[in-house]
Protein backbone atom coordinates (compact mmCIF):
# COMPACT_ATOMS: atom_id res chain seq x y z
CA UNK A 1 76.00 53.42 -23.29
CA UNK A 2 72.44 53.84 -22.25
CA UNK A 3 71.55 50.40 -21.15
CA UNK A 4 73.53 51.51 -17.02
CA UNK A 5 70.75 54.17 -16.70
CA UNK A 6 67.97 51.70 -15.60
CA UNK A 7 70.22 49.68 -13.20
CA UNK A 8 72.10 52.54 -11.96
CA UNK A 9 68.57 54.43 -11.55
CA UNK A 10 67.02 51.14 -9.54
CA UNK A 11 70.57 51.44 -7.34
CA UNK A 12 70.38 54.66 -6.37
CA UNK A 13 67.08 54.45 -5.30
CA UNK A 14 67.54 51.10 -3.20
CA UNK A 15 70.28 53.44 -1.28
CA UNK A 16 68.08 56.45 -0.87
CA UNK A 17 65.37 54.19 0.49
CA UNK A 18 67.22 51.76 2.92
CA UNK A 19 68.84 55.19 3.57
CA UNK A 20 65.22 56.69 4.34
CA UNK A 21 64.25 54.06 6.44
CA UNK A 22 66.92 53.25 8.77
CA UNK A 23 67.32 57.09 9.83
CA UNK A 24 62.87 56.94 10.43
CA UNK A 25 62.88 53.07 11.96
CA UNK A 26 60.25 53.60 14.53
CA UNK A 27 60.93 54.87 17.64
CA UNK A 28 60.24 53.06 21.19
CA UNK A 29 56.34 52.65 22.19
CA UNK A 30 55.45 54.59 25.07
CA UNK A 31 53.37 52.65 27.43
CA UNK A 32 50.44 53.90 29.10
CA UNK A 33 49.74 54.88 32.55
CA UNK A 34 50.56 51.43 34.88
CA UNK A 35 51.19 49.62 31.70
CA UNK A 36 54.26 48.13 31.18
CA UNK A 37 56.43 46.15 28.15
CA UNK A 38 56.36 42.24 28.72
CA UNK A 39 57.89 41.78 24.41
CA UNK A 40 59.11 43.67 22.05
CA UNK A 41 60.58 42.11 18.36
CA UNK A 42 60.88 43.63 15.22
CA UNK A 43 60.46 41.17 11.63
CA UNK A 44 64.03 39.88 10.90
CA UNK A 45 65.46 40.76 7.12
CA UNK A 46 66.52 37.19 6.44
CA UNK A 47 63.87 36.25 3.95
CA UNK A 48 63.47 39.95 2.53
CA UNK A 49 67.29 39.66 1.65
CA UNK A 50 67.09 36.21 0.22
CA UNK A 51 64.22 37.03 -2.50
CA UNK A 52 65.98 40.17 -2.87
CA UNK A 53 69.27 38.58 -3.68
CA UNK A 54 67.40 35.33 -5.39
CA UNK A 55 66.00 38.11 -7.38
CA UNK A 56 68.75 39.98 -8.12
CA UNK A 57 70.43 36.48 -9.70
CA UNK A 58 67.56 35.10 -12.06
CA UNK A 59 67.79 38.98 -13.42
CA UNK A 60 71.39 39.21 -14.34
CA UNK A 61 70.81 35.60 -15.89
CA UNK A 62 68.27 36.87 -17.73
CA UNK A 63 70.10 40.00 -18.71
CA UNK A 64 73.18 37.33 -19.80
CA UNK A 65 70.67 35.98 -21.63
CA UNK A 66 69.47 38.14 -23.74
CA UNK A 67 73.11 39.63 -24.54
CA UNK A 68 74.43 36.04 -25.02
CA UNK A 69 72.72 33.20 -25.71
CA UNK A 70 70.66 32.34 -28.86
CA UNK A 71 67.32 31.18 -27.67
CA UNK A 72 64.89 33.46 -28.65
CA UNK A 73 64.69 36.53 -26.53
CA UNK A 74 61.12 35.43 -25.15
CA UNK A 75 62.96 32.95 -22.68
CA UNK A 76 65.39 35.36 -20.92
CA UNK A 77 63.14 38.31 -20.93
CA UNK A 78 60.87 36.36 -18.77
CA UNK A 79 63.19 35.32 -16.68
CA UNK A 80 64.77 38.98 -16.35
CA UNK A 81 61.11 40.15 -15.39
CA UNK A 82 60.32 37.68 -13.01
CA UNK A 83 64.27 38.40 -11.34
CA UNK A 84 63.51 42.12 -10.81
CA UNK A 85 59.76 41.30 -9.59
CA UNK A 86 61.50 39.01 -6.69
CA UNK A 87 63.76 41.52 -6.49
CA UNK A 88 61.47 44.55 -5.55
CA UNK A 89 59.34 42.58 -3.56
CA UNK A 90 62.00 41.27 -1.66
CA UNK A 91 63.15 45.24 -1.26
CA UNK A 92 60.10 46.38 -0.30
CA UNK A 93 59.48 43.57 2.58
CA UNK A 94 63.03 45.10 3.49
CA UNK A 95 61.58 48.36 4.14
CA UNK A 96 58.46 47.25 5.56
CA UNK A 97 60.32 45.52 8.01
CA UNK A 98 62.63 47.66 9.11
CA UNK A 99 59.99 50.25 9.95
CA UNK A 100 57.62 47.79 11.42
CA UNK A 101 57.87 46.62 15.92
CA UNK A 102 55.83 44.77 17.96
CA UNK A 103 55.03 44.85 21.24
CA UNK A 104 53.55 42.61 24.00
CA UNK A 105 52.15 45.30 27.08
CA UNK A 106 50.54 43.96 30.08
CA UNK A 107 46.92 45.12 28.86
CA UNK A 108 47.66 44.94 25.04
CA UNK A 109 49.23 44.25 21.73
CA UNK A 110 50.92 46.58 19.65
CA UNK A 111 51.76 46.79 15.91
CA UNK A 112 54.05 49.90 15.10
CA UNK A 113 54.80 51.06 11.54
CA UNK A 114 56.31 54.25 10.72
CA UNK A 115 57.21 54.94 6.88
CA UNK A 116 55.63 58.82 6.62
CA UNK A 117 52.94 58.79 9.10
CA UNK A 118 53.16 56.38 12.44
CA UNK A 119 50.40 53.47 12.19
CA UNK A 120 49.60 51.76 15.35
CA UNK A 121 47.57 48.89 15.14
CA UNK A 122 46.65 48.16 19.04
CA UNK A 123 44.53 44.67 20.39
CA UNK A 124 43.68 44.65 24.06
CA UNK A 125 44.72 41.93 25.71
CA UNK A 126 41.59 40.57 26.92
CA UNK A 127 40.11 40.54 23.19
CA UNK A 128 42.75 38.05 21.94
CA UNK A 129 40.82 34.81 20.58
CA UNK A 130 43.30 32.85 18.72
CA UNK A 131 47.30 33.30 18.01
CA UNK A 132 48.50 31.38 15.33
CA UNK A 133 52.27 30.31 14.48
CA UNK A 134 52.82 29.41 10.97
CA UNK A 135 55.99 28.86 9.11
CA UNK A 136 56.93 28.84 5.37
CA UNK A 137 59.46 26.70 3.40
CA UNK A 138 61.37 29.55 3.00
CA UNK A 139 60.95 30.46 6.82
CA UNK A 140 61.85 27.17 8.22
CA UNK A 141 65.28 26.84 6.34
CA UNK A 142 66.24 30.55 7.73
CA UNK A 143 64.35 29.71 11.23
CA UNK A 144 61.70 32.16 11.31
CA UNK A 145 57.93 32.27 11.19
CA UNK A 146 54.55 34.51 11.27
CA UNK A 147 52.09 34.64 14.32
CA UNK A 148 48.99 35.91 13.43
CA UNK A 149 46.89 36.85 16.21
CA UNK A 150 42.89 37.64 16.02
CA UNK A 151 40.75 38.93 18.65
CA UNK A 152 37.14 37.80 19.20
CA UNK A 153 34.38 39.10 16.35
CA UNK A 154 37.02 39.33 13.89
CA UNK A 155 35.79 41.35 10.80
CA UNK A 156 39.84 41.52 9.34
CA UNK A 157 40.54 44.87 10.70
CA UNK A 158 41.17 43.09 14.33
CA UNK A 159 44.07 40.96 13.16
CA UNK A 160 47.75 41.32 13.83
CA UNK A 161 50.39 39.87 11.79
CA UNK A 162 53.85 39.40 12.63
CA UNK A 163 55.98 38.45 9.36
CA UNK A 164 59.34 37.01 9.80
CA UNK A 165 59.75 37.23 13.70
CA UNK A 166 62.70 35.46 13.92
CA UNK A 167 61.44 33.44 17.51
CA UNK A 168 57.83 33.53 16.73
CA UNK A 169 57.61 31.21 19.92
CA UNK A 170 58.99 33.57 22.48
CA UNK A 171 55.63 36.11 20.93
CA UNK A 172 53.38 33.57 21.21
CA UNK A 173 54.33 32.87 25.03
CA UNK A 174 54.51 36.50 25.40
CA UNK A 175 50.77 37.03 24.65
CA UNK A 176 49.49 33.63 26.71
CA UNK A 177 51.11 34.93 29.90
């Protein structure tokens, strides 16, 4: 009778969250005086949605598991963990991303993420050193990458990363023009 608390608990709160951050997705960037927007993407929730689902899966196997089978209860308990591990991280790279844009201005580059407070992570243009495109297994089967872009005298606080941009090339060009 008990054992629907902890899933029903994890539920609800998956709703209240996606809930949360769909009604406080960021707002539009305002550019600056004579600035204008040349890009503007947001990450895409294809991979978020496959760990999260992948997740979901190895934990109700494990959860079969340990109500069925008669291994001993090591063997589905581990798998059960490392389900609802995929599965959170997979939910929180869902919220991350769907409070997370980027933007390509004529004079800069803008990260904008807005869970309670609004972050904006800003790179001049002129500062940009190197943009790199990089895609993951995962990435390249659901056609999406990462550009990571650094400016010059990087000490890691001058580094923009776009996760899961689902035309990672179209940013890239963006920035080069």
């Amino acid at each position: 009778m008990y054992a629907g608390y902890p899933p029903a608990f994890f539920g609800l709160f998956a709703i209240l969250g996606g809930t949360y951050s769909y009604l406080l997705s960021p707002q539009t960037m305002t550019p600056r005086g004579g600035e204008a927007i040349v890009f503007q993407t947001e990450p895409t929730q294809w991979v978020a949605g496959s760990k999260s689902v992948g997740g979901l899966a190895l934990a109700s196997i494990g959860v079969w598991g340990i109500a069925e089978t008669s291994l001993p209860l090591a063997y589905p308990v581990c798998v059960s963990v490392v389900g609802v591990w995929f599965y959170t991280l997979g939910l929180t790279r869902l919220w991350r991303n769907s409070l997370t844009k980027y933007y390509v201005t004529t004079d800069r580059v803008v990260e904008t993420y807005q869970l309670l407070s609004v972050t904006q992570k800003t790179m001049p243009q002129r500062q940009v050193q190197g943009i790199e495109k990089r895609k993951t297994l995962i990435e390249r089967l659901l056609s999406v990458g990462h550009v990571r872009i650094e400016s010059a005298g990087d000490t890691g606080t001058s580094r923009i990363i776009a996760r899961n941009i689902r035309d990672p090339t179209q940013l890239v060009n963006a920035i080069r023009e």
